[in-house]
PDB file of N, CA and C in Angstrom:
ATOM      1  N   UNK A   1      42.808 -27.373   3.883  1.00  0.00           N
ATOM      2  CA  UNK A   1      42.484 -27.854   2.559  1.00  0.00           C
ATOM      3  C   UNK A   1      43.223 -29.173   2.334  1.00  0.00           C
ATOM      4  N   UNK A   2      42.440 -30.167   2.230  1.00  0.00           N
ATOM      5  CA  UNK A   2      43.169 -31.353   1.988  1.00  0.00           C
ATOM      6  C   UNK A   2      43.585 -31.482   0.294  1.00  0.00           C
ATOM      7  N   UNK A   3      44.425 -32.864   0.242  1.00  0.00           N
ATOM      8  CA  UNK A   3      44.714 -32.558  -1.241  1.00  0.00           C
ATOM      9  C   UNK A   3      43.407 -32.926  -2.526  1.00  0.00           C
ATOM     10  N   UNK A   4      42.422 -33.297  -2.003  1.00  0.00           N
ATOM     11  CA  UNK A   4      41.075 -33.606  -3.106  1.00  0.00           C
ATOM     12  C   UNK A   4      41.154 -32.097  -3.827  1.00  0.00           C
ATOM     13  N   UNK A   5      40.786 -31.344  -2.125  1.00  0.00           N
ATOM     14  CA  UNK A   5      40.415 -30.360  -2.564  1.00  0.00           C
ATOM     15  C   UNK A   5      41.613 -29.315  -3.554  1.00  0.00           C
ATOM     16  N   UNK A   6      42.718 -29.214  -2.994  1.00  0.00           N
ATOM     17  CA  UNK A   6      44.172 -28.881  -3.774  1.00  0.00           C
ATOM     18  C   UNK A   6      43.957 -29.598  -5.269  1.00  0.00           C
ATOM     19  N   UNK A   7      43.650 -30.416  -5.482  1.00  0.00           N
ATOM     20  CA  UNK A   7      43.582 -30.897  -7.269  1.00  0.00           C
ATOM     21  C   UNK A   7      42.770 -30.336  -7.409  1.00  0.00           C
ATOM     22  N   UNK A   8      41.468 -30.131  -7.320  1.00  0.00           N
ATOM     23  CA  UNK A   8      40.245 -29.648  -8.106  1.00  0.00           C
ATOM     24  C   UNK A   8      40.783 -28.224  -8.431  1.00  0.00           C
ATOM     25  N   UNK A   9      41.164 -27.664  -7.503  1.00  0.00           N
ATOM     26  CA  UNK A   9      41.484 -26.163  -7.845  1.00  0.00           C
ATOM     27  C   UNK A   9      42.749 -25.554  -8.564  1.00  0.00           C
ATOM     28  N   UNK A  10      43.424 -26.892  -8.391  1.00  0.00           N
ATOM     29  CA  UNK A  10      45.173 -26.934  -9.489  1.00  0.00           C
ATOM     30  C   UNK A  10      43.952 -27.204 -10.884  1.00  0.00           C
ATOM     31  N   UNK A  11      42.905 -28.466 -11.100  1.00  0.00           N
ATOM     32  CA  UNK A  11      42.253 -28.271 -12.165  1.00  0.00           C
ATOM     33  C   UNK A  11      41.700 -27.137 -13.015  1.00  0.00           C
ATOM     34  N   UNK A  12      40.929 -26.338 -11.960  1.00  0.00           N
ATOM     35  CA  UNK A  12      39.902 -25.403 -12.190  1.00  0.00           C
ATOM     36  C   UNK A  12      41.045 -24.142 -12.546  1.00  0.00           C
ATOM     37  N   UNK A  13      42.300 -24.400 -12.191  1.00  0.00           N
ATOM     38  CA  UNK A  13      42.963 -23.340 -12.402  1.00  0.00           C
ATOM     39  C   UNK A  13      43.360 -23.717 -14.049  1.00  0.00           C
ATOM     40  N   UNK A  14      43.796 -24.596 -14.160  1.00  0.00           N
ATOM     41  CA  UNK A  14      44.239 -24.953 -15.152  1.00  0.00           C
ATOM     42  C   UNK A  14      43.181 -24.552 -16.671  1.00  0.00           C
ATOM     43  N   UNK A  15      41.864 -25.534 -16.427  1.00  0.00           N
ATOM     44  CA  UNK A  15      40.888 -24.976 -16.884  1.00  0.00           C
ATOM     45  C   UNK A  15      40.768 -23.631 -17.358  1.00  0.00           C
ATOM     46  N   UNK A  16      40.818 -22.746 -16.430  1.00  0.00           N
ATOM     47  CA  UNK A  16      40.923 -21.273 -16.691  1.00  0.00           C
ATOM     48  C   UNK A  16      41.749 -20.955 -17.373  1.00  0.00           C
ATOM     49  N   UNK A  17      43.048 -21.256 -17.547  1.00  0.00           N
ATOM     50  CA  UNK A  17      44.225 -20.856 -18.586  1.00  0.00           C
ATOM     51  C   UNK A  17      43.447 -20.930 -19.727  1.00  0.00           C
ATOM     52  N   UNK A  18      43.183 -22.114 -20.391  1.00  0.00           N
ATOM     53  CA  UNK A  18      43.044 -22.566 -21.421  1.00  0.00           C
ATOM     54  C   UNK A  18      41.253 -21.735 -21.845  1.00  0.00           C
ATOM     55  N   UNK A  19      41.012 -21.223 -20.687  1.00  0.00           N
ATOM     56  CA  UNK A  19      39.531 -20.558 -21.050  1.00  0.00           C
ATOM     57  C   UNK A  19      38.170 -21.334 -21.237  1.00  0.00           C
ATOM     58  N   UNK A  20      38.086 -22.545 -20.627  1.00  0.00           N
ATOM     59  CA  UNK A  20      37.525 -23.770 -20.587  1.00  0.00           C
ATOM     60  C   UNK A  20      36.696 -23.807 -19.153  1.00  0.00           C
ATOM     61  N   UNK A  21      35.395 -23.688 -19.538  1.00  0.00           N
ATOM     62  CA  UNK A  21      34.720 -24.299 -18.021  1.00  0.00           C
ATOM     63  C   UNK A  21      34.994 -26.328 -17.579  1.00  0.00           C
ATOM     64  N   UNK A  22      34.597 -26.479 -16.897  1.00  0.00           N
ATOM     65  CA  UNK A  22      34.496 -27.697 -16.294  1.00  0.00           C
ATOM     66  C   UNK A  22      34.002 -28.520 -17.261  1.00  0.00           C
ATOM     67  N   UNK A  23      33.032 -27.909 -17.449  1.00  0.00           N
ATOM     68  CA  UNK A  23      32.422 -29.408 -18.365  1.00  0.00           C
ATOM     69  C   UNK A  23      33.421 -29.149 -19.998  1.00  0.00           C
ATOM     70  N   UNK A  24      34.024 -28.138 -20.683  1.00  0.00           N
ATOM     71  CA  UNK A  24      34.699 -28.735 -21.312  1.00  0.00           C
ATOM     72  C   UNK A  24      35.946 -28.911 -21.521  1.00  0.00           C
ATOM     73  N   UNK A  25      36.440 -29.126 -19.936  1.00  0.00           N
ATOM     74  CA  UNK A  25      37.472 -30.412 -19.534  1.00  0.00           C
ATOM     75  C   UNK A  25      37.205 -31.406 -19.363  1.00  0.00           C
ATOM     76  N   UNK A  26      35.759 -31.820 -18.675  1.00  0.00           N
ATOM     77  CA  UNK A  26      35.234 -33.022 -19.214  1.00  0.00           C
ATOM     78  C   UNK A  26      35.003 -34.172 -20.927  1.00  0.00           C
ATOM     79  N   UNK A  27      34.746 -33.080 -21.734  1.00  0.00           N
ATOM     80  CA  UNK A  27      34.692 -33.329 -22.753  1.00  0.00           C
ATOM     81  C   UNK A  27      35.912 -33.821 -23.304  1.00  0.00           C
ATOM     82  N   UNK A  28      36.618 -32.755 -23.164  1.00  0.00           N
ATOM     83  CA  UNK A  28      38.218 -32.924 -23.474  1.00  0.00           C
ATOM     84  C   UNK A  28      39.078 -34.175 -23.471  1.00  0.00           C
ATOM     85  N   UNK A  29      38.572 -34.533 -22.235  1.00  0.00           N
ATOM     86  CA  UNK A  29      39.439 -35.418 -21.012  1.00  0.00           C
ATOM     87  C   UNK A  29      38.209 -36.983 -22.104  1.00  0.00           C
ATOM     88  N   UNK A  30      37.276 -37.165 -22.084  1.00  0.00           N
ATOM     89  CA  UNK A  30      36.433 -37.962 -22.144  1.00  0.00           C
ATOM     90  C   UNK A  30      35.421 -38.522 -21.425  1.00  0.00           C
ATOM     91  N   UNK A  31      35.818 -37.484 -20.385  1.00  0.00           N
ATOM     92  CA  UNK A  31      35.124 -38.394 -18.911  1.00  0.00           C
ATOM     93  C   UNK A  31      33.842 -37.518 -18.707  1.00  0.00           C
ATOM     94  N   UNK A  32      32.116 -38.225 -18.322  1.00  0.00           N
ATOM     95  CA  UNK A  32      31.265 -37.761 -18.208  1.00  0.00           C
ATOM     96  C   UNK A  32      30.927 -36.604 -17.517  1.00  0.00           C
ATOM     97  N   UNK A  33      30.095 -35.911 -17.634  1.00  0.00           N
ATOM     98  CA  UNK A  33      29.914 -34.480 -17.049  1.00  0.00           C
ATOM     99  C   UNK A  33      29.214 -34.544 -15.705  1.00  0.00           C
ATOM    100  N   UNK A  34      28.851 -36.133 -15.405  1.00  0.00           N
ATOM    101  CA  UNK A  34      28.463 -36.645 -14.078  1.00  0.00           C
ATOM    102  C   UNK A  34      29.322 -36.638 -12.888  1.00  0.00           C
ATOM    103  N   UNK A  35      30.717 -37.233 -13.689  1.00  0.00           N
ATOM    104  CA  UNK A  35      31.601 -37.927 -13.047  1.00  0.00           C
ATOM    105  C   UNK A  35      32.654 -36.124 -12.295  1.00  0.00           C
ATOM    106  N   UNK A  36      32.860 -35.597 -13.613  1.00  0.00           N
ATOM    107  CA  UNK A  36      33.592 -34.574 -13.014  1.00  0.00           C
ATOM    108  C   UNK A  36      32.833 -33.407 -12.062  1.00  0.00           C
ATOM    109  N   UNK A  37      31.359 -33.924 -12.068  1.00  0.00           N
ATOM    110  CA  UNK A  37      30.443 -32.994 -10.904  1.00  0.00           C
ATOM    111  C   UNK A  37      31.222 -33.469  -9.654  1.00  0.00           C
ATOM    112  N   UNK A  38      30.755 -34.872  -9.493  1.00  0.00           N
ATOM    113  CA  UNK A  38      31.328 -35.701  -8.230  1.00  0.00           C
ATOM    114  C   UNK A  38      32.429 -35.270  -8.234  1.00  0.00           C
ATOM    115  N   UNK A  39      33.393 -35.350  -8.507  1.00  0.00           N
ATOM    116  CA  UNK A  39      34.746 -34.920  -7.939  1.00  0.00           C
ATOM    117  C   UNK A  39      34.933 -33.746  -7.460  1.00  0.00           C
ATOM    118  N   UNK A  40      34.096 -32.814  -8.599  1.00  0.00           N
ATOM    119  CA  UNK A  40      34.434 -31.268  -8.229  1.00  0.00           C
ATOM    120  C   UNK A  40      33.594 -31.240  -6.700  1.00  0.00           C
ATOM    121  N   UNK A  41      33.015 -31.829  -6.501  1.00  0.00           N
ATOM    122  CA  UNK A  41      31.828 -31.711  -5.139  1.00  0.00           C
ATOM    123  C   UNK A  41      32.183 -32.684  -4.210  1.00  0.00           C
ATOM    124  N   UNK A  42      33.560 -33.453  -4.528  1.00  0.00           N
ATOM    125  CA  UNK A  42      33.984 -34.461  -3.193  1.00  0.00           C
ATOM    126  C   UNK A  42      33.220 -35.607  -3.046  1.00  0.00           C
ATOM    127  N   UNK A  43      32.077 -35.755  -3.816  1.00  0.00           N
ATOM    128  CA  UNK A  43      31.467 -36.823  -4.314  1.00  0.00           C
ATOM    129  C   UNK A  43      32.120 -38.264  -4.372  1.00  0.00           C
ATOM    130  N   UNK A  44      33.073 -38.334  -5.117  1.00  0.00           N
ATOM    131  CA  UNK A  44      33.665 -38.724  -5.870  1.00  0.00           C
ATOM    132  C   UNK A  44      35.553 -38.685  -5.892  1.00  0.00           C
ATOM    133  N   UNK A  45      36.259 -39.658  -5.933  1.00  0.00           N
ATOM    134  CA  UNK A  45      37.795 -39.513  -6.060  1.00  0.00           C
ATOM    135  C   UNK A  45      38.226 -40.269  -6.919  1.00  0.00           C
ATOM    136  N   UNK A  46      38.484 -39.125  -7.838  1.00  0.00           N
ATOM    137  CA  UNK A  46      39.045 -39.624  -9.424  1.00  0.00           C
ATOM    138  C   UNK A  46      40.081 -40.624  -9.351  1.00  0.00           C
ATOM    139  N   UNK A  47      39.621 -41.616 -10.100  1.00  0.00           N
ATOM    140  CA  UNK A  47      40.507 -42.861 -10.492  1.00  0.00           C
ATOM    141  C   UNK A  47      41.724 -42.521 -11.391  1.00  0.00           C
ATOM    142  N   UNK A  48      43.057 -43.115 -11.319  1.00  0.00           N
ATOM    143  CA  UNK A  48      44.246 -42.968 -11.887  1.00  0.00           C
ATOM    144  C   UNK A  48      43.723 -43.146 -13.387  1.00  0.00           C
ATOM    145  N   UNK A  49      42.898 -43.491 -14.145  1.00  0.00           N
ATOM    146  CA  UNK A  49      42.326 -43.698 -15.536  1.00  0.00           C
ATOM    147  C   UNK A  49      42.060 -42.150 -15.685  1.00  0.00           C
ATOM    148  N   UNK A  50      41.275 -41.600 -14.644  1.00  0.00           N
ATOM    149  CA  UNK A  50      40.572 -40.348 -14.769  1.00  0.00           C
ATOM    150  C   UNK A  50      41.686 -39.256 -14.608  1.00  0.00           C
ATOM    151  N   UNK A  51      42.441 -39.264 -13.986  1.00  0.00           N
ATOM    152  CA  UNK A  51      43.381 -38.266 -13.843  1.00  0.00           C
ATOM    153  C   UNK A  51      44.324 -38.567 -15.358  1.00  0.00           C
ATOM    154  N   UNK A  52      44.809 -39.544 -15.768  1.00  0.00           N
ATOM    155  CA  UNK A  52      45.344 -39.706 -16.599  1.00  0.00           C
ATOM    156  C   UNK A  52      44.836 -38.970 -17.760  1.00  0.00           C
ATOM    157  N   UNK A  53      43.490 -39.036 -18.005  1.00  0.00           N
ATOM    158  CA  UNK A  53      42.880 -38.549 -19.055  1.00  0.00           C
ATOM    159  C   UNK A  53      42.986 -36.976 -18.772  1.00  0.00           C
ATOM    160  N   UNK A  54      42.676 -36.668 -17.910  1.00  0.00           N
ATOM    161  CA  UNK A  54      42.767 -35.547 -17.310  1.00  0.00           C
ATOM    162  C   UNK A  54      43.635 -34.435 -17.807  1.00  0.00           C
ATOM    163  N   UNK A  55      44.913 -35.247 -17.469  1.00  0.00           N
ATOM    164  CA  UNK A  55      46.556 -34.280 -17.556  1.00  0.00           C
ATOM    165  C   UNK A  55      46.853 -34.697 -19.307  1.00  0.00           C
ATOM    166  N   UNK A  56      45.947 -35.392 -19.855  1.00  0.00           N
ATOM    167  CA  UNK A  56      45.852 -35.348 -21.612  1.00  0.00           C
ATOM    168  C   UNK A  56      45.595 -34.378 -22.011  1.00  0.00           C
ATOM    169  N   UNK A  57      44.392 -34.634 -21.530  1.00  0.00           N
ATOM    170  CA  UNK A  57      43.411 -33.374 -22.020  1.00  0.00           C
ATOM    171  C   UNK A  57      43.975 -31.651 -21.978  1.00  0.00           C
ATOM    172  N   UNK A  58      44.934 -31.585 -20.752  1.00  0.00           N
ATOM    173  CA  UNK A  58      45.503 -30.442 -20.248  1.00  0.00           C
ATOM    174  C   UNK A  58      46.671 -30.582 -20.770  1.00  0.00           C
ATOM    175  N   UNK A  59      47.371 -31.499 -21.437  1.00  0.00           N
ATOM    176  CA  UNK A  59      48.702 -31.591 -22.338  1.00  0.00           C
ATOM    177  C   UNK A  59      50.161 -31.314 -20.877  1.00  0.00           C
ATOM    178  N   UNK A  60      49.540 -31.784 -20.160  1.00  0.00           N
ATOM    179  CA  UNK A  60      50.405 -31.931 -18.671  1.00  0.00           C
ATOM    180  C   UNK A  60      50.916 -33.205 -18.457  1.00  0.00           C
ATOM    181  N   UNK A  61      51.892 -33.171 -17.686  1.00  0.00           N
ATOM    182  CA  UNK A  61      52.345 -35.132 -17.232  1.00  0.00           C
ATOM    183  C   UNK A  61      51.920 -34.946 -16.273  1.00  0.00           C
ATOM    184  N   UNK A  62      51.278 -36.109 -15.912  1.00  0.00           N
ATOM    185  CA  UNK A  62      50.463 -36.826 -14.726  1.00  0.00           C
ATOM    186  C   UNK A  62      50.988 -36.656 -13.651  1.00  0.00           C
ATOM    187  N   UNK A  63      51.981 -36.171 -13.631  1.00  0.00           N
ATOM    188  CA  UNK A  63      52.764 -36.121 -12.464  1.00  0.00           C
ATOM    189  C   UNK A  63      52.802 -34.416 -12.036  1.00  0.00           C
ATOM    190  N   UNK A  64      52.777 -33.737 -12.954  1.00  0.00           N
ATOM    191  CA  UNK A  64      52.189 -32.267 -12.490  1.00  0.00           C
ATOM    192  C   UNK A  64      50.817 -31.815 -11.243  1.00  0.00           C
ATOM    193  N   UNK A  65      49.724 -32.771 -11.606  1.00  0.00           N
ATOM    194  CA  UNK A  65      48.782 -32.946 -10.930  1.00  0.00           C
ATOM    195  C   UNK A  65      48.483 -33.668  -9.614  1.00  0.00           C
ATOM    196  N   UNK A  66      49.724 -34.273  -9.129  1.00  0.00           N
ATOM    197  CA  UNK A  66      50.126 -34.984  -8.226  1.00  0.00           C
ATOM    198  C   UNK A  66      50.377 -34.043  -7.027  1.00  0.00           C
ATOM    199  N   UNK A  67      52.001 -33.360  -7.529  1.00  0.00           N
ATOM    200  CA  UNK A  67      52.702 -32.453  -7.492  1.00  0.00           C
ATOM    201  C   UNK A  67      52.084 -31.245  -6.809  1.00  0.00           C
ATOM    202  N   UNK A  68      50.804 -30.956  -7.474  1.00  0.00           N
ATOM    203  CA  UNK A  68      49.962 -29.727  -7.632  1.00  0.00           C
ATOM    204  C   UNK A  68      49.365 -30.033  -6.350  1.00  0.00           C
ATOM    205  N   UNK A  69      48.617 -31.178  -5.801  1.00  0.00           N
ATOM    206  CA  UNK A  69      47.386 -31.831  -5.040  1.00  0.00           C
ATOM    207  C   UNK A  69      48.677 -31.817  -3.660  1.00  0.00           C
ATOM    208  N   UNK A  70      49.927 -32.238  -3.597  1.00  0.00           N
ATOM    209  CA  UNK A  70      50.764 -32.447  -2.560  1.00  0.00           C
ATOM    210  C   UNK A  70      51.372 -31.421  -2.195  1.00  0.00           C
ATOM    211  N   UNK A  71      51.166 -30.198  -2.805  1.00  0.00           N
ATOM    212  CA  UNK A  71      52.427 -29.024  -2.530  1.00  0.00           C
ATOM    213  C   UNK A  71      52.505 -28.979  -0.935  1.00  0.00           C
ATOM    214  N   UNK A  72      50.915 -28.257  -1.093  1.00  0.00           N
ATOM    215  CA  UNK A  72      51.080 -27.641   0.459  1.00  0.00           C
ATOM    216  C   UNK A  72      50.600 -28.505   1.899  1.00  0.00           C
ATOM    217  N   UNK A  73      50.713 -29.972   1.089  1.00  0.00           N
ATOM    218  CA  UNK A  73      50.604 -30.747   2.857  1.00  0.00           C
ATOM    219  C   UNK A  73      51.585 -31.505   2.602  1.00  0.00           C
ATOM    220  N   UNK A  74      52.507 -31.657   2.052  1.00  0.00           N
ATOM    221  CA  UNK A  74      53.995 -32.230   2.355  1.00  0.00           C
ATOM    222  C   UNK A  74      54.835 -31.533   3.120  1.00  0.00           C
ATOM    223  N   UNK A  75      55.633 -31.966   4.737  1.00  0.00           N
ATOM    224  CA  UNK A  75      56.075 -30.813   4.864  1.00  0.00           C
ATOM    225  C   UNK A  75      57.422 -31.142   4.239  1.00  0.00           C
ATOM    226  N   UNK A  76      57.961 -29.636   4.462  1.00  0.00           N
ATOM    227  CA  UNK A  76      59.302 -29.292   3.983  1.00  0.00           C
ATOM    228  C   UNK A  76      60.574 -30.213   4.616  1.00  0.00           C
ATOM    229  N   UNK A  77      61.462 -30.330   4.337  1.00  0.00           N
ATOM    230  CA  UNK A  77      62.622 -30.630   5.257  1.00  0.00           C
ATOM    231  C   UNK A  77      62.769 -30.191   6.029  1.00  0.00           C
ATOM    232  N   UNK A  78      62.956 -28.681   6.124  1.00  0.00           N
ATOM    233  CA  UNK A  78      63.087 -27.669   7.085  1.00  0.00           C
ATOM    234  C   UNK A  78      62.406 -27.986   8.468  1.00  0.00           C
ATOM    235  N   UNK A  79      60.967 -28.637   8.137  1.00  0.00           N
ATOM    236  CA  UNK A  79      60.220 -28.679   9.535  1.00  0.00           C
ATOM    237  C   UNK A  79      60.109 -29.618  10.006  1.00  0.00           C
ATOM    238  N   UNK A  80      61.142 -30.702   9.342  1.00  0.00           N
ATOM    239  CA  UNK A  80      60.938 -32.099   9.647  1.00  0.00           C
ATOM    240  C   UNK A  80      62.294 -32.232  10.586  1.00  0.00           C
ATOM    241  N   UNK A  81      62.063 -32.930  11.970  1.00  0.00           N
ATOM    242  CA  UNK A  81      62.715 -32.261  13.319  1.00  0.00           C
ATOM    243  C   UNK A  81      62.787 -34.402  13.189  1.00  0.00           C
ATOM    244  N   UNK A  82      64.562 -34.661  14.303  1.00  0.00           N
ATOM    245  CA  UNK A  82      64.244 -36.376  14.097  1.00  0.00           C
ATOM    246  C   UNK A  82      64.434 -36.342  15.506  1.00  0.00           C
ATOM    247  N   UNK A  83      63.748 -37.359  16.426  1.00  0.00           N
ATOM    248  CA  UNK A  83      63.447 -37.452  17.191  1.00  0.00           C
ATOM    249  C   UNK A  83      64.997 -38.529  17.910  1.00  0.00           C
ATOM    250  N   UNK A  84      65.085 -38.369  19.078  1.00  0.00           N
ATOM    251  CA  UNK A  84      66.504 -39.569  19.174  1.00  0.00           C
ATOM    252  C   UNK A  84      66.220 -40.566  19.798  1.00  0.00           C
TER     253      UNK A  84
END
């Protein structure tokens, strides 16, 4: 799972808290119900405008969604080995 796909589903999760389908996080956010198809479908890679609106709409800092999209392909320290 790359990280496109890791945001959409940190989204869609998020979404779900709040009890909100897709399109009204779209609404929310401001951004067309076109635009968040494409993304949700890889279409598309949301612009820093769009994410911004995004983590509004979700009352999150922008940096949560980052965070969220990088967890699991950053590696750890632990596995990071230095070569001599």
């Amino acid at each position: 799972m790359d990280a496109h796909d890791q945001l959409v589903e940190h989204l869609k999760r998020l979404a779900r808290r709040r009890l909100w389908s897709m399109n009204r996080l779209a609404d929310a956010a401001g951004i067309a119900h076109g635009t968040m198809s494409n993304i949700l479908n890889k279409k598309q890679s949301p612009t820093l405008n769009t994410l911004e609106k995004l983590a509004a709409a979700l009352e999150i800092p922008l940096i949560d969604l980052f965070q969220a999209a990088t967890k699991r392909t950053t590696p750890s320290r632990e596995t990071v080995t230095e070569r001599p």
